[in-house]
Protein backbone atom coordinates (compact mmCIF):
# COMPACT_ATOMS: atom_id res chain seq x y z
CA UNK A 1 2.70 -28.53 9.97
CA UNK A 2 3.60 -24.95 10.29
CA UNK A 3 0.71 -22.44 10.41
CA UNK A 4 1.03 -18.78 10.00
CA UNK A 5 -0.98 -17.23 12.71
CA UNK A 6 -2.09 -13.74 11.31
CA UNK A 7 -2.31 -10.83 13.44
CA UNK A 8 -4.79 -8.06 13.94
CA UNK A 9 -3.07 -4.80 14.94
CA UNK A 10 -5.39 -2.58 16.62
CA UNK A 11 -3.99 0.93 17.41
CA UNK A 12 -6.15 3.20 19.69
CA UNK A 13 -4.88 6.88 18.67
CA UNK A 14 -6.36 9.77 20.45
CA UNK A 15 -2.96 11.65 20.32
CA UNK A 16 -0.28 11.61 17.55
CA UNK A 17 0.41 8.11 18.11
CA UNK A 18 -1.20 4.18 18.51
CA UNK A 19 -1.44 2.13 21.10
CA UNK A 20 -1.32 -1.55 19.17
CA UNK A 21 -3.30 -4.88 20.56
CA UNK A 22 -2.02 -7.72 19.12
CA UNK A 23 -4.20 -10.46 18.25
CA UNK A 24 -4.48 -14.05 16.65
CA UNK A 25 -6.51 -14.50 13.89
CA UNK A 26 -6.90 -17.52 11.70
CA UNK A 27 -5.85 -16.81 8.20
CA UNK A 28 -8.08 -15.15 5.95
CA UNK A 29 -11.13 -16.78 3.99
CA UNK A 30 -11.36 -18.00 0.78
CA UNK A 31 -11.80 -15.18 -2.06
CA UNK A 32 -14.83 -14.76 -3.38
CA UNK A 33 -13.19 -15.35 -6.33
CA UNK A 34 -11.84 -18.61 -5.51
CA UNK A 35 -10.05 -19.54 -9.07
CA UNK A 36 -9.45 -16.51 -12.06
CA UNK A 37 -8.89 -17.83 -15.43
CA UNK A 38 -10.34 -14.78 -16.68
CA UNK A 39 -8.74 -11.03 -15.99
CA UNK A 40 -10.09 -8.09 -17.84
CA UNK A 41 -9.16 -4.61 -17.51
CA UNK A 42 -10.85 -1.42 -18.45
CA UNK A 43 -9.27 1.90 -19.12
CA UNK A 44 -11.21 5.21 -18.71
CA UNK A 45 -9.76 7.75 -20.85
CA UNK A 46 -10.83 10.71 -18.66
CA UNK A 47 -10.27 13.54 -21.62
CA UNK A 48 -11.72 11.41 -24.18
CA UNK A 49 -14.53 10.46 -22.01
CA UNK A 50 -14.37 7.09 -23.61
CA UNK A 51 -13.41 3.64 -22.64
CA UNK A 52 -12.16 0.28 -23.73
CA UNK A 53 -11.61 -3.45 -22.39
CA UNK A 54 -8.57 -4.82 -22.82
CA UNK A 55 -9.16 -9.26 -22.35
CA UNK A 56 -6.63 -10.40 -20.98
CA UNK A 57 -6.78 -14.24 -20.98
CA UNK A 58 -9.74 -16.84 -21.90
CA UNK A 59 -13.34 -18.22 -20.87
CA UNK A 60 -14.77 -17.96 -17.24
CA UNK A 61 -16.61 -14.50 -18.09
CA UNK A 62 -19.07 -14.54 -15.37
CA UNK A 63 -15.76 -13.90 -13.15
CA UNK A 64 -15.80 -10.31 -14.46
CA UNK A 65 -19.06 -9.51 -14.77
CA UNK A 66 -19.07 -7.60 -11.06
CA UNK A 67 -15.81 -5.61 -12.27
CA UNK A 68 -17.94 -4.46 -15.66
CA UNK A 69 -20.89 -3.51 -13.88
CA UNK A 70 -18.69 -0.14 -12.38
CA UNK A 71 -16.61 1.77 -15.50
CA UNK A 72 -12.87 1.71 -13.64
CA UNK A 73 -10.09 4.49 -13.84
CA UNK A 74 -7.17 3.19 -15.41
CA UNK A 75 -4.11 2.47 -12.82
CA UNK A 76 -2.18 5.52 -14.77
CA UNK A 77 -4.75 7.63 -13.37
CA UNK A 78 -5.50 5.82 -10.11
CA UNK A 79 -1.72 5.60 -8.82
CA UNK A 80 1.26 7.90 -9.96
CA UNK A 81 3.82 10.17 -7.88
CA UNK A 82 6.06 7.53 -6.36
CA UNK A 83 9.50 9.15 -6.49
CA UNK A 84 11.59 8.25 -8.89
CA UNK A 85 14.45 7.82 -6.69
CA UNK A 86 12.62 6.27 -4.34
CA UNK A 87 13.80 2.56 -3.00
CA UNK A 88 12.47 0.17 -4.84
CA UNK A 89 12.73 -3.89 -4.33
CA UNK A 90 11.60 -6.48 -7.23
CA UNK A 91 9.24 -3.64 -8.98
CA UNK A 92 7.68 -3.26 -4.64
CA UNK A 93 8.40 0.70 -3.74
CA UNK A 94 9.00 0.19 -0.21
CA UNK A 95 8.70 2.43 2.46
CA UNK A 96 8.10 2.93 6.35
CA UNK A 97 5.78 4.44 9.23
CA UNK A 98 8.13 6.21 11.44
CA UNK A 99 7.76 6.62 15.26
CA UNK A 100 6.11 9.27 16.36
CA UNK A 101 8.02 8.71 20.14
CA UNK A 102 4.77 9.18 22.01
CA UNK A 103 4.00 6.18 24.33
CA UNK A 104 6.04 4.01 22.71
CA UNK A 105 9.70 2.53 23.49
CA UNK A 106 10.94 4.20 20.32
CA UNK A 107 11.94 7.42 19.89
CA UNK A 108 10.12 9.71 17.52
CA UNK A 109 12.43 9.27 13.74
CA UNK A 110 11.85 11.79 10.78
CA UNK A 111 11.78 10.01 7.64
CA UNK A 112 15.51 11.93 6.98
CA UNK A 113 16.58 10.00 10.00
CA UNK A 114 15.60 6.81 8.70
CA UNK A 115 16.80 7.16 4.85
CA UNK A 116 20.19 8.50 6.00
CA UNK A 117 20.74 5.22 8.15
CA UNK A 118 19.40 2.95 5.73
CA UNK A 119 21.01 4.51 2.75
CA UNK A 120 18.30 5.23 0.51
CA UNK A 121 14.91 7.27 0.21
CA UNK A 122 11.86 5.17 1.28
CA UNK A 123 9.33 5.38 -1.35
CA UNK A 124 6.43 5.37 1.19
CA UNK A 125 5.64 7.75 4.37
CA UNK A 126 2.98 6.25 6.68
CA UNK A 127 1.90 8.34 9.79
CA UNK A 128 -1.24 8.50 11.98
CA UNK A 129 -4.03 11.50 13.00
CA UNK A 130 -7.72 10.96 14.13
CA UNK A 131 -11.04 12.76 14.13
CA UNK A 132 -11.58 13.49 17.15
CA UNK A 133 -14.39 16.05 16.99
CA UNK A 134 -16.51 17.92 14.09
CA UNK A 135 -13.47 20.48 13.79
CA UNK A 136 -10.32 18.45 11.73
CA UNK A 137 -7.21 20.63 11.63
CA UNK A 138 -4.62 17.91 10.69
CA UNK A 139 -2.48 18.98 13.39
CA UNK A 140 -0.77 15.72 13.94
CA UNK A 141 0.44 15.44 10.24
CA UNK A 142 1.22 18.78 9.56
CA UNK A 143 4.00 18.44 12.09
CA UNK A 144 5.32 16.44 9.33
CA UNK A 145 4.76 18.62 6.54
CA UNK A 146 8.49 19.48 5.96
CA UNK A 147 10.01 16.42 6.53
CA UNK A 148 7.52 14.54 4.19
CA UNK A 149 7.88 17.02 1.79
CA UNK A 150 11.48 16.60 2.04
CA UNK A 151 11.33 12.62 2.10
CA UNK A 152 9.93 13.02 -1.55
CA UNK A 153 7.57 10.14 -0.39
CA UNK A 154 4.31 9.25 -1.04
CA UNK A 155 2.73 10.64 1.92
CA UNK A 156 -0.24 7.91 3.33
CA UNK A 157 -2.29 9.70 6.28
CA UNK A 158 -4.45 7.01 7.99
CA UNK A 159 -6.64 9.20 9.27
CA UNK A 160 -8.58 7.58 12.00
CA UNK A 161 -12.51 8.53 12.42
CA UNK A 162 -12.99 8.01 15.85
CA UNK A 163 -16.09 10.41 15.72
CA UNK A 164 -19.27 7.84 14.82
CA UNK A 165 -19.15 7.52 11.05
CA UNK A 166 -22.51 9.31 10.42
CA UNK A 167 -20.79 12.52 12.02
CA UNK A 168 -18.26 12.26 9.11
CA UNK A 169 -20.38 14.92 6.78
CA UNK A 170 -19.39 16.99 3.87
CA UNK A 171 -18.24 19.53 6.21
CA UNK A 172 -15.01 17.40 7.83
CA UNK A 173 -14.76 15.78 4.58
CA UNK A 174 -14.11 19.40 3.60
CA UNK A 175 -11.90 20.22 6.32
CA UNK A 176 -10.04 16.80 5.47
CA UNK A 177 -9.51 18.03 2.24
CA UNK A 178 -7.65 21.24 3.30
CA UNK A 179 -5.31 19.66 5.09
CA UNK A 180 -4.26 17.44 2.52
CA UNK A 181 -4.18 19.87 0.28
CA UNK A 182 -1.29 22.09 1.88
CA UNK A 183 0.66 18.78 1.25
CA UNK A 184 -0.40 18.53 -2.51
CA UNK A 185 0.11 22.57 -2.61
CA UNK A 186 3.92 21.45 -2.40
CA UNK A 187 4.34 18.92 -4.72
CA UNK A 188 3.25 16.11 -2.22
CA UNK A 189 1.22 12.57 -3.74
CA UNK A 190 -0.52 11.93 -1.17
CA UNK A 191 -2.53 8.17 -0.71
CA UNK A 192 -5.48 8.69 1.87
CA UNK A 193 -5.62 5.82 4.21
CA UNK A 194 -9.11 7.35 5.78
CA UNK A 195 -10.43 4.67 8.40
CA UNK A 196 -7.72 2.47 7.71
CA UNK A 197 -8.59 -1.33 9.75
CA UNK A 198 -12.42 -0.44 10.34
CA UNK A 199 -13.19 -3.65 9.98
CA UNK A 200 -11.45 -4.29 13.44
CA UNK A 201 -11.59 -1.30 14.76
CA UNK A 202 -15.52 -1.47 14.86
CA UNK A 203 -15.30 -4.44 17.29
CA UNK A 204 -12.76 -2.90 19.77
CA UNK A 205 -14.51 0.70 20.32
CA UNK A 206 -12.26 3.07 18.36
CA UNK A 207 -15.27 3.63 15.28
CA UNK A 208 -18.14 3.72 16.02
CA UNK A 209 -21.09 2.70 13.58
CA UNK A 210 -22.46 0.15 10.73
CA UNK A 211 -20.41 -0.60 7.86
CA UNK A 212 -23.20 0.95 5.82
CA UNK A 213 -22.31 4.51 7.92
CA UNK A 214 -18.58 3.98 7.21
CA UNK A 215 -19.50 3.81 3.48
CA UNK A 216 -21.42 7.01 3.59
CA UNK A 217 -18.35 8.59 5.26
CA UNK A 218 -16.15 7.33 2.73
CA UNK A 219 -17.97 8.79 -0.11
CA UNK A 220 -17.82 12.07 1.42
CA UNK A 221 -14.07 12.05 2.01
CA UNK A 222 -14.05 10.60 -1.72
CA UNK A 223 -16.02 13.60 -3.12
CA UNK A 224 -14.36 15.95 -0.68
CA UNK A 225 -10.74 15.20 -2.39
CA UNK A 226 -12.15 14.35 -6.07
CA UNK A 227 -11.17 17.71 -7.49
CA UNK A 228 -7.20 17.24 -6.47
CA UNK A 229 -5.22 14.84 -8.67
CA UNK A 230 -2.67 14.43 -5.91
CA UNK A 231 -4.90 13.05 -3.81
CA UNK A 232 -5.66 8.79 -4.00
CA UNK A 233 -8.38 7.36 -1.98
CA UNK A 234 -6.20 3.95 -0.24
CA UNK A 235 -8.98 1.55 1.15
CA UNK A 236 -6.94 -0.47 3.90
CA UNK A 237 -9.15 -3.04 6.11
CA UNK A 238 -7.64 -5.17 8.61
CA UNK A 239 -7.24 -9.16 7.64
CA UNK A 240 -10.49 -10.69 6.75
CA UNK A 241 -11.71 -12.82 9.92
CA UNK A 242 -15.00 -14.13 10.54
CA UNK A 243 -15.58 -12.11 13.58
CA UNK A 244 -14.42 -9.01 11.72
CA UNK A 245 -15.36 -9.17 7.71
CA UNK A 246 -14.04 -7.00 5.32
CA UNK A 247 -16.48 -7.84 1.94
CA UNK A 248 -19.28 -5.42 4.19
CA UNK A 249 -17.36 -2.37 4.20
CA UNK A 250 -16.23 -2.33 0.53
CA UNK A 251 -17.69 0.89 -0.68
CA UNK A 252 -17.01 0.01 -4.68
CA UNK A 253 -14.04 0.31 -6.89
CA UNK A 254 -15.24 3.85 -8.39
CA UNK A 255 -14.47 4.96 -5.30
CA UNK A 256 -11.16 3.57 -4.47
CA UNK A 257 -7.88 3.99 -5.92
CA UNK A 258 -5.24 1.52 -4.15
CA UNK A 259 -6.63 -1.08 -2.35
CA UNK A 260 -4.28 -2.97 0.56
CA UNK A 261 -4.64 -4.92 3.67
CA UNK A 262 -3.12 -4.83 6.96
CA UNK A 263 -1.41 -7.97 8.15
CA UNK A 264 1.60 -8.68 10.99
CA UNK A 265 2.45 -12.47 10.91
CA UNK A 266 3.95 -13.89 14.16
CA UNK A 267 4.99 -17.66 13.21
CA UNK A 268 8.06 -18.46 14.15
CA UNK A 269 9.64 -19.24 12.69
CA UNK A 270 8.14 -17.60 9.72
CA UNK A 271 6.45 -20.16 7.21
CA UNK A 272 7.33 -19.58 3.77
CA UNK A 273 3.42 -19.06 3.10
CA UNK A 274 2.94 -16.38 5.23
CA UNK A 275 3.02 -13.93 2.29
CA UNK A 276 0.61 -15.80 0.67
CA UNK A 277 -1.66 -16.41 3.63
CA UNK A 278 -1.64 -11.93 4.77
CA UNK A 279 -2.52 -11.36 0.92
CA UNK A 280 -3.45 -13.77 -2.18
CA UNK A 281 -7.33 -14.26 -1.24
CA UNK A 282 -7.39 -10.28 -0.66
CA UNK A 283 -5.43 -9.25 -3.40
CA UNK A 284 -7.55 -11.78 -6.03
CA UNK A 285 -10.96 -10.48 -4.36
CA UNK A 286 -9.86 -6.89 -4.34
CA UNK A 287 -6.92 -5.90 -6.88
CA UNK A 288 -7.03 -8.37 -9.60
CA UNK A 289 -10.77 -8.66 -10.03
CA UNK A 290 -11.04 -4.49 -10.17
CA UNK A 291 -7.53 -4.11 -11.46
CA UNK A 292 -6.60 -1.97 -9.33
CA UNK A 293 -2.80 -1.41 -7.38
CA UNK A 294 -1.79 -2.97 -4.19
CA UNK A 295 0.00 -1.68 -1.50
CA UNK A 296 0.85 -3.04 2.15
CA UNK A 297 -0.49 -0.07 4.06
CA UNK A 298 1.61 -0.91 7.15
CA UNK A 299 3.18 -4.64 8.51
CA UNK A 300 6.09 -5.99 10.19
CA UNK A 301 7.35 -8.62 12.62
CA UNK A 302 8.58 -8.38 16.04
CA UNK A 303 11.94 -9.60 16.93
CA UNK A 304 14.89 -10.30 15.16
CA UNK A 305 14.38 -14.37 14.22
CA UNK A 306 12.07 -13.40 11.15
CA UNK A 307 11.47 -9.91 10.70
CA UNK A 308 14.51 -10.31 7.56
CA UNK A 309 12.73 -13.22 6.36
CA UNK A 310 9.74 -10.87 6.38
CA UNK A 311 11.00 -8.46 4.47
CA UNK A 312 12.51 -10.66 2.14
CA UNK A 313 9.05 -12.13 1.07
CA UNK A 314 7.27 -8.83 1.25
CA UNK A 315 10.24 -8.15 -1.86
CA UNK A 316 10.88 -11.35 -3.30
CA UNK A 317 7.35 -12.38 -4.72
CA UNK A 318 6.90 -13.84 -8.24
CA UNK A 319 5.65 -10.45 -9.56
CA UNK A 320 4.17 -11.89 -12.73
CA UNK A 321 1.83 -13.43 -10.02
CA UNK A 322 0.83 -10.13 -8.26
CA UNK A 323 1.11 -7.53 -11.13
CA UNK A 324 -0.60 -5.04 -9.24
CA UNK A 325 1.31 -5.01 -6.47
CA UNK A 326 3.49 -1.43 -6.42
CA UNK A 327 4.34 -0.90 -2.65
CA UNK A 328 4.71 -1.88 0.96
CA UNK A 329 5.14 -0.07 4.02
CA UNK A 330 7.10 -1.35 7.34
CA UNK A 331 6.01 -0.08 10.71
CA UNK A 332 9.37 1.01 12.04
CA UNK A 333 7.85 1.26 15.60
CA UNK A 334 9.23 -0.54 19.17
CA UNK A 335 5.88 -0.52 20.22
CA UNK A 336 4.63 -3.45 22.50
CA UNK A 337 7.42 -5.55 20.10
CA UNK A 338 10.42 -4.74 18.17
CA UNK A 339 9.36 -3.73 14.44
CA UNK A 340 12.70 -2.26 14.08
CA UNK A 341 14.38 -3.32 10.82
CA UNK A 342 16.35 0.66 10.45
CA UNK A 343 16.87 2.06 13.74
CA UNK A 344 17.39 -1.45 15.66
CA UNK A 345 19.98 -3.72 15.61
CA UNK A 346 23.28 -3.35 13.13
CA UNK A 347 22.94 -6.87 11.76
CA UNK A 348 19.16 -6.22 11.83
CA UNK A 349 19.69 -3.53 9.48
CA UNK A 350 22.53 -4.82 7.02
CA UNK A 351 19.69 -7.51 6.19
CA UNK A 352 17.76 -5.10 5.36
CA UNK A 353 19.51 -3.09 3.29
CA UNK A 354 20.49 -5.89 1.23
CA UNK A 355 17.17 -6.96 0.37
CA UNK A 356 15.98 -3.33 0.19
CA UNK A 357 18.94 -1.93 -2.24
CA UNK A 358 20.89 -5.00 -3.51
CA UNK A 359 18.12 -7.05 -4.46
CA UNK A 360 19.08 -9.22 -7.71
CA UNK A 361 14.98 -9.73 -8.82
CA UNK A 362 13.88 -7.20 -11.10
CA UNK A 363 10.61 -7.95 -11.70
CA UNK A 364 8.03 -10.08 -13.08
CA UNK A 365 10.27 -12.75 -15.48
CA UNK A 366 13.00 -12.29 -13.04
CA UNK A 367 15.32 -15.02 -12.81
CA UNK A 368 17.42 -14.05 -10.17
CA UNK A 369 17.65 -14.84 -6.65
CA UNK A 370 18.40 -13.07 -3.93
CA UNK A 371 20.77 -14.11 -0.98
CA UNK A 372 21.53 -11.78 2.10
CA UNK A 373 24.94 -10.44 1.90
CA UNK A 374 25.37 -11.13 -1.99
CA UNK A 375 25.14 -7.48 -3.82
CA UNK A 376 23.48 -7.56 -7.85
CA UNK A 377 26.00 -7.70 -10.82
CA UNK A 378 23.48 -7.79 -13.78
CA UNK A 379 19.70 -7.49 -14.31
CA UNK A 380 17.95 -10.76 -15.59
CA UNK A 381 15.68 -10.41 -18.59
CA UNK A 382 12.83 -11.87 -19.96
CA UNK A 383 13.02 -14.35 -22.48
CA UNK A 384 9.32 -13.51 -23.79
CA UNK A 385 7.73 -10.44 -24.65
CA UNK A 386 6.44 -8.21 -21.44
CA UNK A 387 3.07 -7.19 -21.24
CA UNK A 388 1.71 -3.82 -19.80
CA UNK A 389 -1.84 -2.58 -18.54
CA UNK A 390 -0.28 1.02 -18.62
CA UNK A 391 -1.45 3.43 -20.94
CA UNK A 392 0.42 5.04 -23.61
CA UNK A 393 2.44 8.05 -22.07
CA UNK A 394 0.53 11.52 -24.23
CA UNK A 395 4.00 13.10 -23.84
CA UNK A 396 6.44 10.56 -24.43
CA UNK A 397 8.14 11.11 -20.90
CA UNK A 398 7.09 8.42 -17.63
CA UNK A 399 4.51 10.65 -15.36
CA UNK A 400 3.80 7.72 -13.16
CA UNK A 401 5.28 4.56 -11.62
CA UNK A 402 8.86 5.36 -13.43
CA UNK A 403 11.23 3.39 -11.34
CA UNK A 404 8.88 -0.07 -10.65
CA UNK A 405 5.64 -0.15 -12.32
CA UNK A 406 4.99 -1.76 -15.77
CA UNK A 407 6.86 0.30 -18.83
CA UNK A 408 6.57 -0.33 -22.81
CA UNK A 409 8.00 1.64 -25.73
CA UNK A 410 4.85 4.06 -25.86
CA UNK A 411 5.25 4.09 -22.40
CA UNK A 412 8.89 4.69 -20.85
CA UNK A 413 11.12 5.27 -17.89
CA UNK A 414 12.15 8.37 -16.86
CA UNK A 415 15.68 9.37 -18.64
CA UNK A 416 18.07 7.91 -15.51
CA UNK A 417 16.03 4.15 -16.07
CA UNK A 418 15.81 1.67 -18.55
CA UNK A 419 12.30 -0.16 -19.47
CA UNK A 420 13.75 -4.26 -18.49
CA UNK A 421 10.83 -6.65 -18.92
CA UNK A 422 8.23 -4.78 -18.43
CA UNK A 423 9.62 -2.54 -15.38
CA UNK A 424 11.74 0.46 -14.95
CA UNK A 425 15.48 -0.36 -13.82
């Protein structure tokens, strides 16, 4: 029987870069939400100041009743600003960490480096900073600045407390802020990945303190960055393990706007469950119950015998099954292993592009398939009608989510794509 064998990636950063520890896991455990026949959904209408629920399928109620209890934003206003020319895979904008070059067997890559070799923007820019002291002053990202605000990605700072949560006050929530905010100040979405894996990291000494403490701290990053728009809150644990939990450090879905887990499978070779195994419990506990987006924050898999079959699952999900996932991340480090799928190997990479920019799936309702080395002729569409949680567009034009997420006629694509089945082509 093949077993997936998940990994924990801890990544000790005191400089501008992570030191990774890989480490079995068993997979994760069963949701506490361990069969949905219900889904609801509730939109805020934050100028109206009013809400409504929207049921989405029959009976079950008391499967909802935890989501009701806490009024949600609606995923217009929780997740927006992925570039509209950004690469996008099956509805999945997918993106990459680059190497930062220090410690590692890579070189350091600038996101231009890696789109020009690939041949397309990445949708997604992952890098890495820590607080270190009571004085934050973002120094590792903004040596970034201009090449994320050239990347026209959505820039996701995991910014690392390694400073015991309780000593993450108002104040370095403050000075968090600022940082961020010369991002926004140039036209930069930017998805805050603040103690990204603390349920691991707690048990190998880079945070320090009770999960209660890292909920405290998250709140005050979360009120800190409130008044920006730009700005998303991204809560990112580590796979859920019984030595390292994740439920405990949930700090409640008013107070997070993308919710993703970190996961680096090293089967080989690679089950065809491994997709399932990294994410369905997480994303049924966490995203569908709360309806709010998913992302892959960072993952990969070392060598070249699976990391294409990899990426071809983290793209070639039945989206209809995972409606709210929007985006996935690769870590495009040689770090300990070879995450390479861009700057390592030439077959390595033609893989990837294919499944990256020639993918034949469109969607949920997408009956295409896609094969490695076959390039799309025409976009499948759905036989029935396509259903959308997004809200009518105010202006008539696509503000958010205009080249992937859900679409309708009150709700379109930006002028260069068409609404197909639900998603913007």
């Amino acid at each position: 029987m093949l077993m997936c064998i998940l990994t924990l990636r801890g990544r000790l950063r005191f400089s501008s870069h992570g030191t990774s520890f890989i480490i079995s896991s068993s997979p994760p455990h069963v949701s506490l939400f361990a069969t949905f026949v219900y889904q609801q959904s509730l939109h805020l209408n934050l100028t109206m100041k009013s809400f409504s629920t929207s049921f989405l399928s029959g009976a079950a109620i008391f499967t909802a009743v935890s989501a009701l209890a806490t009024p949600q934003s609606s995923i217009e206003k929780r997740v927006d600003g992925l570039p509209s020319g950004g690469v996008v895979s099956n509805g999945v904008a997918f993106g990459f960490l680059p190497s930062d070059g220090s410690q590692v067997t890579s070189p350091a890559y600038t996101m231009a480096q890696i789109n020009s070799k690939l041949g397309g923007k990445a949708s997604t820019y992952g890098f890495y900073a820590q607080i270190s002291s009571s004085k934050f002053t973002g120094s590792q990202l903004l040596q970034r600045l201009d090449d994320v605000v050239a990347s026209g990605a959505v820039f996701q700072p995991a910014v690392m407390p390694t400073i015991p949560f309780s000593q993450v006050t108002s104040s370095v929530a403050s000075q968090v802020a600022s940082v961020l905010e010369q991002f926004t100040a140039k036209g930069v979405e930017v998805w805050l990945r603040f103690g990204h894996e603390m349920n691991y990291y707690v048990t190998d000494g880079t945070y320090h303190g009770t999960a209660a403490e890292f909920i405290t701290a998250w709140k005050n990053i979360h009120a800190a960055v409130s008044t920006n728009p730009k700005i998303k809150m991204y809560w990112s644990p580590n796979v859920d393990t019984s030595s390292a939990p994740v439920a405990p450090y949930w700090p409640g879905a008013s107070y997070v706007d993308v919710v993703g887990v970190d996961c680096y499978p090293t089967s080989s070779p690679l089950p065809s469950s491994a997709f399932a195994s990294c994410y369905s419990n997480f994303y049924k506990t966490y995203s569908a119950a709360y309806d709010i987006p998913f992302a892959i924050g960072e993952t990969g898999y070392a060598g070249s015998s699976g990391n294409a079959a990899w990426v071809s699952q983290l793209v070639n999900q039945d989206m209809c099954e995972y409606p709210n996932y929007i985006a996935a991340s690769w870590f495009e480090y040689d770090k300990e292993a070879n995450f390479l799928i861009v700057e390592g190997s030439s077959s390595i990479l033609s893989s990837a592009q294919q499944l990256l920019l020639h993918n034949t799936k469109t969607g949920c309702g997408s009956a295409a398939s896609t094969t490695i080395g076959s390039t799309p002729t025409t976009f499948a569409t759905k036989t029935t009608s396509a259903t959308t949680t997004k809200a009518p567009s105010q202006t008539g034009v696509c503000t958010w989510g205009c080249n992937g997420w859900d679409c309708s006629a009150s709700s379109p694509c930006n002028a260069d794509y068409t609404c197909m089945s639900g998603y913007c082509h």
